[in-house]
N, C-alpha and C. Protein backbone atom coordinates (compact mmCIF):
# COMPACT_ATOMS: atom_id res chain seq x y z
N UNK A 1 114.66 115.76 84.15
CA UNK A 1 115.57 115.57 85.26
C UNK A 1 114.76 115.29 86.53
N UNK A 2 115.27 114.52 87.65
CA UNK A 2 114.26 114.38 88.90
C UNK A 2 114.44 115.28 89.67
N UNK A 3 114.11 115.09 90.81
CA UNK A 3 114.07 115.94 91.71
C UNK A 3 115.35 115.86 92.11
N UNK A 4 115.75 117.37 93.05
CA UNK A 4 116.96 117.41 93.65
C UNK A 4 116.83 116.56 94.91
N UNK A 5 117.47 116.25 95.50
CA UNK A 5 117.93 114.94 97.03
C UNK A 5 117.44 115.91 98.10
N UNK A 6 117.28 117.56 98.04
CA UNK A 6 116.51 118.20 98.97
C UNK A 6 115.05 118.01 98.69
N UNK A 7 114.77 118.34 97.83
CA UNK A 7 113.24 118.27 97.54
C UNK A 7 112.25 117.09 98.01
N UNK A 8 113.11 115.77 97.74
CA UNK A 8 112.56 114.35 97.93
C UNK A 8 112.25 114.52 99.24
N UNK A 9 110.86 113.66 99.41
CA UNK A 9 110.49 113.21 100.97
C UNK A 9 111.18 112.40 101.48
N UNK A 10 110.96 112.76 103.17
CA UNK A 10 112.06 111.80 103.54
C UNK A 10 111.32 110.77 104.50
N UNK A 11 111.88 109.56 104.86
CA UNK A 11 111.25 108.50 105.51
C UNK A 11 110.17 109.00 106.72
N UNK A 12 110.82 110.00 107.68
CA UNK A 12 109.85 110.40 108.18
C UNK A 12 108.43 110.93 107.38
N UNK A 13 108.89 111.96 106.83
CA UNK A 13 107.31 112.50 105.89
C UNK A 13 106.27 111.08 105.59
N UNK A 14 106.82 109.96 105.29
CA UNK A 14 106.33 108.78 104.50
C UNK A 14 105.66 108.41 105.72
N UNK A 15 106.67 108.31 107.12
CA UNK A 15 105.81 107.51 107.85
C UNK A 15 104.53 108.22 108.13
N UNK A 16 104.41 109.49 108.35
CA UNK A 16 103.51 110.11 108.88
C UNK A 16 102.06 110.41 108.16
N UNK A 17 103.06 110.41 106.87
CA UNK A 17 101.98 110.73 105.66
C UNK A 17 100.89 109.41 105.99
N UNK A 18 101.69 108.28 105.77
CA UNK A 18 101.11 106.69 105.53
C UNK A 18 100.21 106.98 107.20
N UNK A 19 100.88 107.27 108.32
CA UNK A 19 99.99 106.94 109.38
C UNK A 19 98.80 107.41 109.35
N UNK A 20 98.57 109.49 109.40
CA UNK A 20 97.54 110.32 109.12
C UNK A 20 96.95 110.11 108.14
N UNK A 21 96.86 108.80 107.41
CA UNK A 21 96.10 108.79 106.49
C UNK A 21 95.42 107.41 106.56
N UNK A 22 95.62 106.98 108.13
CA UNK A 22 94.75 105.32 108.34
C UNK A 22 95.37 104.29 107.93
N UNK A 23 96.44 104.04 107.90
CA UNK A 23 97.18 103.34 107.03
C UNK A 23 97.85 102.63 108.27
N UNK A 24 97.90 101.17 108.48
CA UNK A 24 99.17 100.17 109.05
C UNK A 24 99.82 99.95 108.54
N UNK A 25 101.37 100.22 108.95
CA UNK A 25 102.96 99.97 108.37
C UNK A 25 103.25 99.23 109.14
N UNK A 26 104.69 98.47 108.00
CA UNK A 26 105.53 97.98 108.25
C UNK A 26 106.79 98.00 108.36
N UNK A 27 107.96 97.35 108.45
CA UNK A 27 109.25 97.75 107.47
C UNK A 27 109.27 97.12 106.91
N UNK A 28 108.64 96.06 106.01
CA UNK A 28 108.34 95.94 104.43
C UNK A 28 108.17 96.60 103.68
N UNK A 29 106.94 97.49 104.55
CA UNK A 29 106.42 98.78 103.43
C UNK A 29 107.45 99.81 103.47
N UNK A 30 107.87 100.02 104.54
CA UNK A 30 108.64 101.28 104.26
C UNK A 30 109.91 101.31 103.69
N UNK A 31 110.54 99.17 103.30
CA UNK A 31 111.81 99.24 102.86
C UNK A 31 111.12 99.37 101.04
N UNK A 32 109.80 98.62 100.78
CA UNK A 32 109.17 98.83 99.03
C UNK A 32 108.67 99.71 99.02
N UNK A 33 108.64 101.21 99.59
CA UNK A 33 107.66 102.27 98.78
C UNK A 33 109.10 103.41 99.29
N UNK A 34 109.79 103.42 100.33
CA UNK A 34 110.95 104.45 100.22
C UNK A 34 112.13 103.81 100.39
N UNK A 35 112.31 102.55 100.46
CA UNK A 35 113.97 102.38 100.83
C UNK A 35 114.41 102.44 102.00
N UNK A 36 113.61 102.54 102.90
CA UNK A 36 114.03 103.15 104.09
C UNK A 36 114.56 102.07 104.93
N UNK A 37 114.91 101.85 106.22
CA UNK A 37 115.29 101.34 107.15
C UNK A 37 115.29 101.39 108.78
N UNK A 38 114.62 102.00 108.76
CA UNK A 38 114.53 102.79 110.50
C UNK A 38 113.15 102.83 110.68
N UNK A 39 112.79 102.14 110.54
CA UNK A 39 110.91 102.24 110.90
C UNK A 39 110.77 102.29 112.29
N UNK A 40 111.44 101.81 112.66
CA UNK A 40 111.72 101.38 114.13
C UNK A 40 111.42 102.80 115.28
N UNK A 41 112.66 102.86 114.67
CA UNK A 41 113.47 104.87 115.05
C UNK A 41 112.66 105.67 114.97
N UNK A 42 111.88 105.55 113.56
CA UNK A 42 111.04 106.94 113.22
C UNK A 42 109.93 106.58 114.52
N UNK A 43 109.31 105.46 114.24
CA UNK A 43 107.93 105.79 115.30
C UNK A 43 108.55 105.46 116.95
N UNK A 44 109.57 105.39 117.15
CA UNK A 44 109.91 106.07 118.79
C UNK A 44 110.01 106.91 118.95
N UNK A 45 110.63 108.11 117.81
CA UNK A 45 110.62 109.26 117.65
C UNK A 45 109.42 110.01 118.08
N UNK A 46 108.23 109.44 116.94
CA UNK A 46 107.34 110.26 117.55
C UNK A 46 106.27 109.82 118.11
N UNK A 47 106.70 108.52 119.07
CA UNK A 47 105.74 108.64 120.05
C UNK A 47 106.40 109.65 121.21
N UNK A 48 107.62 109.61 121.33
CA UNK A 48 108.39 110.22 122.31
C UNK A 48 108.59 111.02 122.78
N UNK A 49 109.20 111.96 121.01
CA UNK A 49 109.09 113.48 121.25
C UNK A 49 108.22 113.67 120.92
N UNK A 50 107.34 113.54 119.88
CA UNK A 50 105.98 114.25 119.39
C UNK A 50 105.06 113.62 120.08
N UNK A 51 104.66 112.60 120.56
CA UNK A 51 103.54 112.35 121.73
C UNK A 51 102.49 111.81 120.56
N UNK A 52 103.15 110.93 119.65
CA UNK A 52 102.46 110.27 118.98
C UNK A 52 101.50 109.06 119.47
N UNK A 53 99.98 109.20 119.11
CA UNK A 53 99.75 108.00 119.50
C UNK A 53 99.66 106.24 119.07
N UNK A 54 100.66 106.08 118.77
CA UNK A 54 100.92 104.68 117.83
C UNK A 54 100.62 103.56 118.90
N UNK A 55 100.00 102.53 117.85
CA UNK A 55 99.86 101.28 118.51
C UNK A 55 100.78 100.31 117.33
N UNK A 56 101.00 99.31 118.52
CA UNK A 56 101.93 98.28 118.04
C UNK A 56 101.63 97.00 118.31
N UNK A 57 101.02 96.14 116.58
CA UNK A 57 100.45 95.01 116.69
C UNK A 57 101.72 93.84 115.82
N UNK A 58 101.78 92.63 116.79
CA UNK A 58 102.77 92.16 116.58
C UNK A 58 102.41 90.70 115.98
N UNK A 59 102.43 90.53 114.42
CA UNK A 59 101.52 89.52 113.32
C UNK A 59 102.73 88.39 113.00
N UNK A 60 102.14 87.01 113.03
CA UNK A 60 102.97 86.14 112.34
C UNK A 60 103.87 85.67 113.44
N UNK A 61 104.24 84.34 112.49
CA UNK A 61 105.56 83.58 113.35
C UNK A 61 106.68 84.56 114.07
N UNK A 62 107.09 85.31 112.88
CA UNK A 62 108.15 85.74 112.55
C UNK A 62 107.78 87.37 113.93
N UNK A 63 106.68 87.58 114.12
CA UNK A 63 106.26 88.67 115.39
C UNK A 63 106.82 90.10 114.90
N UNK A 64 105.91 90.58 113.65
CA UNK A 64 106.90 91.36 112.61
C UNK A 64 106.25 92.86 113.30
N UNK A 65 106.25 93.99 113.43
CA UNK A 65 105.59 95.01 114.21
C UNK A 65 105.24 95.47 113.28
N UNK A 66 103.77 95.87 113.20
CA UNK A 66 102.92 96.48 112.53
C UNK A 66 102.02 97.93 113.36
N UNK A 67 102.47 99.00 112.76
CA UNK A 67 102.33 101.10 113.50
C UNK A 67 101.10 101.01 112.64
N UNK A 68 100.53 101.53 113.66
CA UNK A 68 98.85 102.45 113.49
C UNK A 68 98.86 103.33 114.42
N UNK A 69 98.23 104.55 113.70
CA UNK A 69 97.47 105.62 115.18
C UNK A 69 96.20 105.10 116.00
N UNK A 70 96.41 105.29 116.98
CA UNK A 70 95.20 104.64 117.45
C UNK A 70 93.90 105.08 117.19
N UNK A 71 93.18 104.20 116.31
CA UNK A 71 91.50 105.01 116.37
C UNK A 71 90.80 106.36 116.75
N UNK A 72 90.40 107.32 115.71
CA UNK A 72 90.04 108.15 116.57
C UNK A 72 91.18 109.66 116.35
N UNK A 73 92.11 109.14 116.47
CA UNK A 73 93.34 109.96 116.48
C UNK A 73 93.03 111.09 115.32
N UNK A 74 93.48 112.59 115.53
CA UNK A 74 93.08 114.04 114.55
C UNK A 74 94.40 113.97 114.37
N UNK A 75 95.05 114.51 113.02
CA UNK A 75 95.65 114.50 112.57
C UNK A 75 96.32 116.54 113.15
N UNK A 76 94.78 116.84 113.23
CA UNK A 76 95.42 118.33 113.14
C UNK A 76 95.97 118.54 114.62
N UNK A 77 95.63 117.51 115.19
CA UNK A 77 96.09 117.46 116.76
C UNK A 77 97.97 117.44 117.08
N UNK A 78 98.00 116.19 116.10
CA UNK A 78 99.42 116.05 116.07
C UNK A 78 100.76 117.13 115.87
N UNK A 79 101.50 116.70 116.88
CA UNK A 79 102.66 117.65 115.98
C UNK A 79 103.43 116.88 115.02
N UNK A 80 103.99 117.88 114.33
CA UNK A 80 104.53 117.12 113.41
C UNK A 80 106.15 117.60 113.06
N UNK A 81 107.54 116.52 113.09
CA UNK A 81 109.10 116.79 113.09
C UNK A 81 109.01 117.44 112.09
N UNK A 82 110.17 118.27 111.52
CA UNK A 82 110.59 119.02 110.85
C UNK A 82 110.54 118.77 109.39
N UNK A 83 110.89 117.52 109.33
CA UNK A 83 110.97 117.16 107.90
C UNK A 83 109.78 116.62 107.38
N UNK A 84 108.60 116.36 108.29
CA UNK A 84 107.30 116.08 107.51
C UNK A 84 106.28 117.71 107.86
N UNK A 85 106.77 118.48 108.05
CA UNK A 85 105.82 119.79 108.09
C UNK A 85 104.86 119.86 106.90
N UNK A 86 105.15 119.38 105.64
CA UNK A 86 104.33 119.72 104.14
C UNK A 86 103.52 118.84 104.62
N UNK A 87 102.98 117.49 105.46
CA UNK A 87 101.68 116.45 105.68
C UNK A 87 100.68 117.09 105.94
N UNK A 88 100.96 117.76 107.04
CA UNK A 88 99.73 118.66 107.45
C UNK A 88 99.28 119.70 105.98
N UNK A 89 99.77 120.60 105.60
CA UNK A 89 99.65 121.17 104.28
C UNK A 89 98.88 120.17 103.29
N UNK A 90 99.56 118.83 102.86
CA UNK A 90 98.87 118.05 102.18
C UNK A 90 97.14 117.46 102.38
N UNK A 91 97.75 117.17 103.71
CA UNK A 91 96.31 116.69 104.70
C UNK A 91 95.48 117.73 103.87
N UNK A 92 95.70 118.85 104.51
CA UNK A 92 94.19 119.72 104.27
C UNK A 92 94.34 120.42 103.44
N UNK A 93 94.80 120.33 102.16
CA UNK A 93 94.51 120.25 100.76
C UNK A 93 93.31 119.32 100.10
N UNK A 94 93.96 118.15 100.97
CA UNK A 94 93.02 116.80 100.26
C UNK A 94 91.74 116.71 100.85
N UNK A 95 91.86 118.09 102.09
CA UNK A 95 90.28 117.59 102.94
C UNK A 95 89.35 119.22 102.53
N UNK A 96 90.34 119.75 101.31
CA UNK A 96 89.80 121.24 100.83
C UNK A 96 89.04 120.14 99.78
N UNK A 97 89.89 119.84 98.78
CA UNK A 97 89.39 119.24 97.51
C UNK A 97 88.08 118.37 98.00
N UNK A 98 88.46 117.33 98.65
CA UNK A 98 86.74 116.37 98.60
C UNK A 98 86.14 116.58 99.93
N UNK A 99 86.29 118.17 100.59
CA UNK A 99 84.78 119.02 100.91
C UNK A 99 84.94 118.26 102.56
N UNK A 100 85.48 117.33 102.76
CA UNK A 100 85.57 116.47 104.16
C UNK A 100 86.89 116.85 105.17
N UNK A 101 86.60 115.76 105.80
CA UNK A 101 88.17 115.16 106.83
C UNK A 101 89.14 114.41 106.16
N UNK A 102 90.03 114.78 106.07
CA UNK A 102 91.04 113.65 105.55
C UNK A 102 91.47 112.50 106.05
N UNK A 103 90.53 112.77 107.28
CA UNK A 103 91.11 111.20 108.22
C UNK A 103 89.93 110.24 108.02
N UNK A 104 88.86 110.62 107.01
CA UNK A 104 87.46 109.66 106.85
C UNK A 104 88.07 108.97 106.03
């Protein structure tokens, strides 16, 4: 059986996960890896309330917006909304296991 509809991550967790982990998004990516739709929303969100530091690079004809943290950026610095609280947990799990930073 899958998971229950509480358990599943939710678009936020994804974005944050994908950001704190060096990663440039899209809403391509975020409509092929969660379905999502609000890419938009989520990272005003948290540049806004959470004092995220996102940069916004704008690629192609089509001027499609592409979210990064800006260089540099600590993950353990960040706050983090409600529904991605387990990132941080994950983060430094993954920076227990291979002995480092999870942001290398």
């Amino acid at each position: 059986m899958s998971k229950h509809w509480h358990s599943n991550h939710t678009q936020v967790y994804w974005t944050c996960m994908a950001l704190t982990q060096g990663r440039t998004i899209n809403h391509m990516d975020e409509i092929g890896e969660v379905k999502g739709w609000r890419l938009g929303a989520i990272i005003h969100t948290l540049r806004r309330r959470y004092h995220w530091p996102i940069e916004t690079e704008f690629k192609g004809p089509e001027r499609i917006a592409h979210y990064s943290l800006v260089k540099g950026t600590d993950w353990r610095a960040l706050k983090f909304p409600p529904s991605a609280k387990e990132v941080r947990a994950a983060l430094k799990e993954a920076q227990n296991i291979t002995g480092g930073s999870a942001d290398e």
